[in-house]
N, C-alpha and C. Protein backbone atom coordinates (compact mmCIF):
# COMPACT_ATOMS: atom_id res chain seq x y z
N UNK A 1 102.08 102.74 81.03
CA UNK A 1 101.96 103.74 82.08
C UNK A 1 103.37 104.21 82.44
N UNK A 2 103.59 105.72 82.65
CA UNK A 2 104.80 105.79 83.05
C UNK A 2 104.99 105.97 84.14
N UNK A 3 106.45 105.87 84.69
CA UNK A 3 106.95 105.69 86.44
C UNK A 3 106.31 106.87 86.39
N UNK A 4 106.22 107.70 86.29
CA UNK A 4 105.42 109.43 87.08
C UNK A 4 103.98 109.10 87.56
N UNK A 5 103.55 108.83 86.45
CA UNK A 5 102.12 108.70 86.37
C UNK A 5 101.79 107.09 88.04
N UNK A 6 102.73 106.05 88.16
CA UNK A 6 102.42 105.12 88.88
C UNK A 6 102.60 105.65 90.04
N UNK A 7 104.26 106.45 90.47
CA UNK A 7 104.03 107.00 91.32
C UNK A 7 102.91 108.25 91.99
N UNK A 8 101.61 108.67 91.07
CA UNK A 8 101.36 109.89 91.45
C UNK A 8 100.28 108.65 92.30
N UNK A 9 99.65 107.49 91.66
CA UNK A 9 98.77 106.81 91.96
C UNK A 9 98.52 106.01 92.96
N UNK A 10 100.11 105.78 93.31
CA UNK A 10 100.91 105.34 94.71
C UNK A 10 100.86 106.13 96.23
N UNK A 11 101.20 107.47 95.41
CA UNK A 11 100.93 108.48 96.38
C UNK A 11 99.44 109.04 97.01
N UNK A 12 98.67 108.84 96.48
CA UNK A 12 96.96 108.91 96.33
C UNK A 12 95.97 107.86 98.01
N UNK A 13 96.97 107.23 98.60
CA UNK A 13 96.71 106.36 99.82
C UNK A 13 95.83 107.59 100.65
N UNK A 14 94.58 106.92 100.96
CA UNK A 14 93.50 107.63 101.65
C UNK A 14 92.41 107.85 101.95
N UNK A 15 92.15 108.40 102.50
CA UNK A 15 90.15 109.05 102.78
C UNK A 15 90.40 110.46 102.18
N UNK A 16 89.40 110.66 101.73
CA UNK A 16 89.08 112.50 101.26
C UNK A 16 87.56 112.24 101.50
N UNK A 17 87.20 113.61 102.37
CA UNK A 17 85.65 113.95 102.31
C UNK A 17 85.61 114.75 101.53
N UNK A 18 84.44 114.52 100.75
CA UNK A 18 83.47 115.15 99.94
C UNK A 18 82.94 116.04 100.34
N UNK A 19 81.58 115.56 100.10
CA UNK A 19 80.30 116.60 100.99
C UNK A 19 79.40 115.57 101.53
N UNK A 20 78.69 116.50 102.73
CA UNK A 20 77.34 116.28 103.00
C UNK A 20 77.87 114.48 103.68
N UNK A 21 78.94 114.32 104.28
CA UNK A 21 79.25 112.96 105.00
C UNK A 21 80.11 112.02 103.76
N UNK A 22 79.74 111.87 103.05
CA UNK A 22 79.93 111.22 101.86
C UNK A 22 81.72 111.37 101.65
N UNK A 23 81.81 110.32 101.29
CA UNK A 23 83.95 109.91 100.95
C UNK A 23 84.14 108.87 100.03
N UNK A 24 85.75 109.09 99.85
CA UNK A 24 86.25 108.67 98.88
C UNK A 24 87.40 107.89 99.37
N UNK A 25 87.36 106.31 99.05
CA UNK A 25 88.96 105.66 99.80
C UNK A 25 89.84 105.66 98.44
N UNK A 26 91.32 105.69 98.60
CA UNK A 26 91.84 104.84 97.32
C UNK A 26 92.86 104.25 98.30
N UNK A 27 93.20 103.39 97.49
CA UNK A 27 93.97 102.02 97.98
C UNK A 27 95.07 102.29 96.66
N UNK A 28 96.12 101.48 96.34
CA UNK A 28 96.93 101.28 95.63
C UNK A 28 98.60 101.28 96.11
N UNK A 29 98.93 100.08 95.67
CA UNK A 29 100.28 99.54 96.28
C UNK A 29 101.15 98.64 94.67
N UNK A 30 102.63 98.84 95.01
CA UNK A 30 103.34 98.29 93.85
C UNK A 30 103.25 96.81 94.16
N UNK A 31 103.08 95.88 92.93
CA UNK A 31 102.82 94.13 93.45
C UNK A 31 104.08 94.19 91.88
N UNK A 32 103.88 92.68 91.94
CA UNK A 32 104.77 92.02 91.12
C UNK A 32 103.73 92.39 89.45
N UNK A 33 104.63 92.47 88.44
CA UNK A 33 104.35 92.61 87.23
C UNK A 33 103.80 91.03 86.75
N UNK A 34 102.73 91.06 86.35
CA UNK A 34 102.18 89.37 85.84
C UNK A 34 101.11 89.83 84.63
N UNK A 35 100.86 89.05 83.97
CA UNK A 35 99.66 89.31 83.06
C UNK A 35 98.13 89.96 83.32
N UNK A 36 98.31 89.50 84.27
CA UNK A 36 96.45 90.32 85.00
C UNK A 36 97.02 91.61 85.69
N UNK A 37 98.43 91.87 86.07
CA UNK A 37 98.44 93.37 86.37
C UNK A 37 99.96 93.94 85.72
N UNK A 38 99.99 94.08 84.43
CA UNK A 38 101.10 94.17 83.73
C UNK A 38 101.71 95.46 83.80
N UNK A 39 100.88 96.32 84.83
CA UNK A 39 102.15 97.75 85.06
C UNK A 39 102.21 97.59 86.49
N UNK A 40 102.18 96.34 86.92
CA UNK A 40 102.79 95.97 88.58
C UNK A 40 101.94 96.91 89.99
N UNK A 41 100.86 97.31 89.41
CA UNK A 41 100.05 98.18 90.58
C UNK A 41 98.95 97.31 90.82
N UNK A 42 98.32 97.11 91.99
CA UNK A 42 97.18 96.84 92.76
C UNK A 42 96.37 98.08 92.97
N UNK A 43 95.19 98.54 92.62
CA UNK A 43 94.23 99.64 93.13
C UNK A 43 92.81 99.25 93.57
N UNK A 44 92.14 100.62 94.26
CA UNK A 44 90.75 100.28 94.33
C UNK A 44 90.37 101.97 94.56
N UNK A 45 89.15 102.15 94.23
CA UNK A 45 88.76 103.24 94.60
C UNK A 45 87.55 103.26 94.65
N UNK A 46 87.02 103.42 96.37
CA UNK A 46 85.62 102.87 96.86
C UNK A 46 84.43 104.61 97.04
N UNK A 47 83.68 104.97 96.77
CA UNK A 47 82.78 105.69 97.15
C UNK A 47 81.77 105.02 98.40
N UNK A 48 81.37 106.03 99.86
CA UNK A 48 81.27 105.60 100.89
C UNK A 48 79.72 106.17 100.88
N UNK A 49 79.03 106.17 101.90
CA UNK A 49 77.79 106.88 102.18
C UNK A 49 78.45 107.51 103.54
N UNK A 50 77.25 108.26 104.19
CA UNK A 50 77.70 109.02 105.53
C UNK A 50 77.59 107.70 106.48
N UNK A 51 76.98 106.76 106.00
CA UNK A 51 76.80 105.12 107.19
C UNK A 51 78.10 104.67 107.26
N UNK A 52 79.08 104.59 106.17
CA UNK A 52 79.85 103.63 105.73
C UNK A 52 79.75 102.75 104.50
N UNK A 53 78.74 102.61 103.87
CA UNK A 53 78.38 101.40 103.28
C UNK A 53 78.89 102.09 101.57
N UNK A 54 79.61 100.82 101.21
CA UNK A 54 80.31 101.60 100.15
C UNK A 54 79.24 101.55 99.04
N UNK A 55 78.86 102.60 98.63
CA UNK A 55 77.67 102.86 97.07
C UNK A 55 78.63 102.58 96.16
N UNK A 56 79.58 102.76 95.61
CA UNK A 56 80.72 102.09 94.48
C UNK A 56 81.82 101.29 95.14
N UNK A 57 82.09 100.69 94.34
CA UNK A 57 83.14 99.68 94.64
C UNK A 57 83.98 99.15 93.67
């Protein structure tokens, strides 16, 4: 992965609405480089309902 590309993914911290109530979180922060995360990023990217209750995870 290159530094551009980590930073765009870095930059991505948030809520975005969709439609119709419905959202989108992303998470992602720089961690230490180790074998289970070998380009040093932590992410998540959750799909919400209009309740809250996350339908993806």
């Amino acid at each position: 992965m290159r530094d551009a590309d980590k930073e765009i993914l870095l930059s991505m911290v948030g809520i975005v609405i969709i439609e119709e109530g419905y959202w989108y979180e992303i998470d992602s922060k720089a961690v230490a480089v180790t074998p289970a995360r070998p380009h040093g990023l932590k992410y998540a990217l959750t799909l919400h309902d209009p309740n809250g209750y996350a339908c993806i995870a």
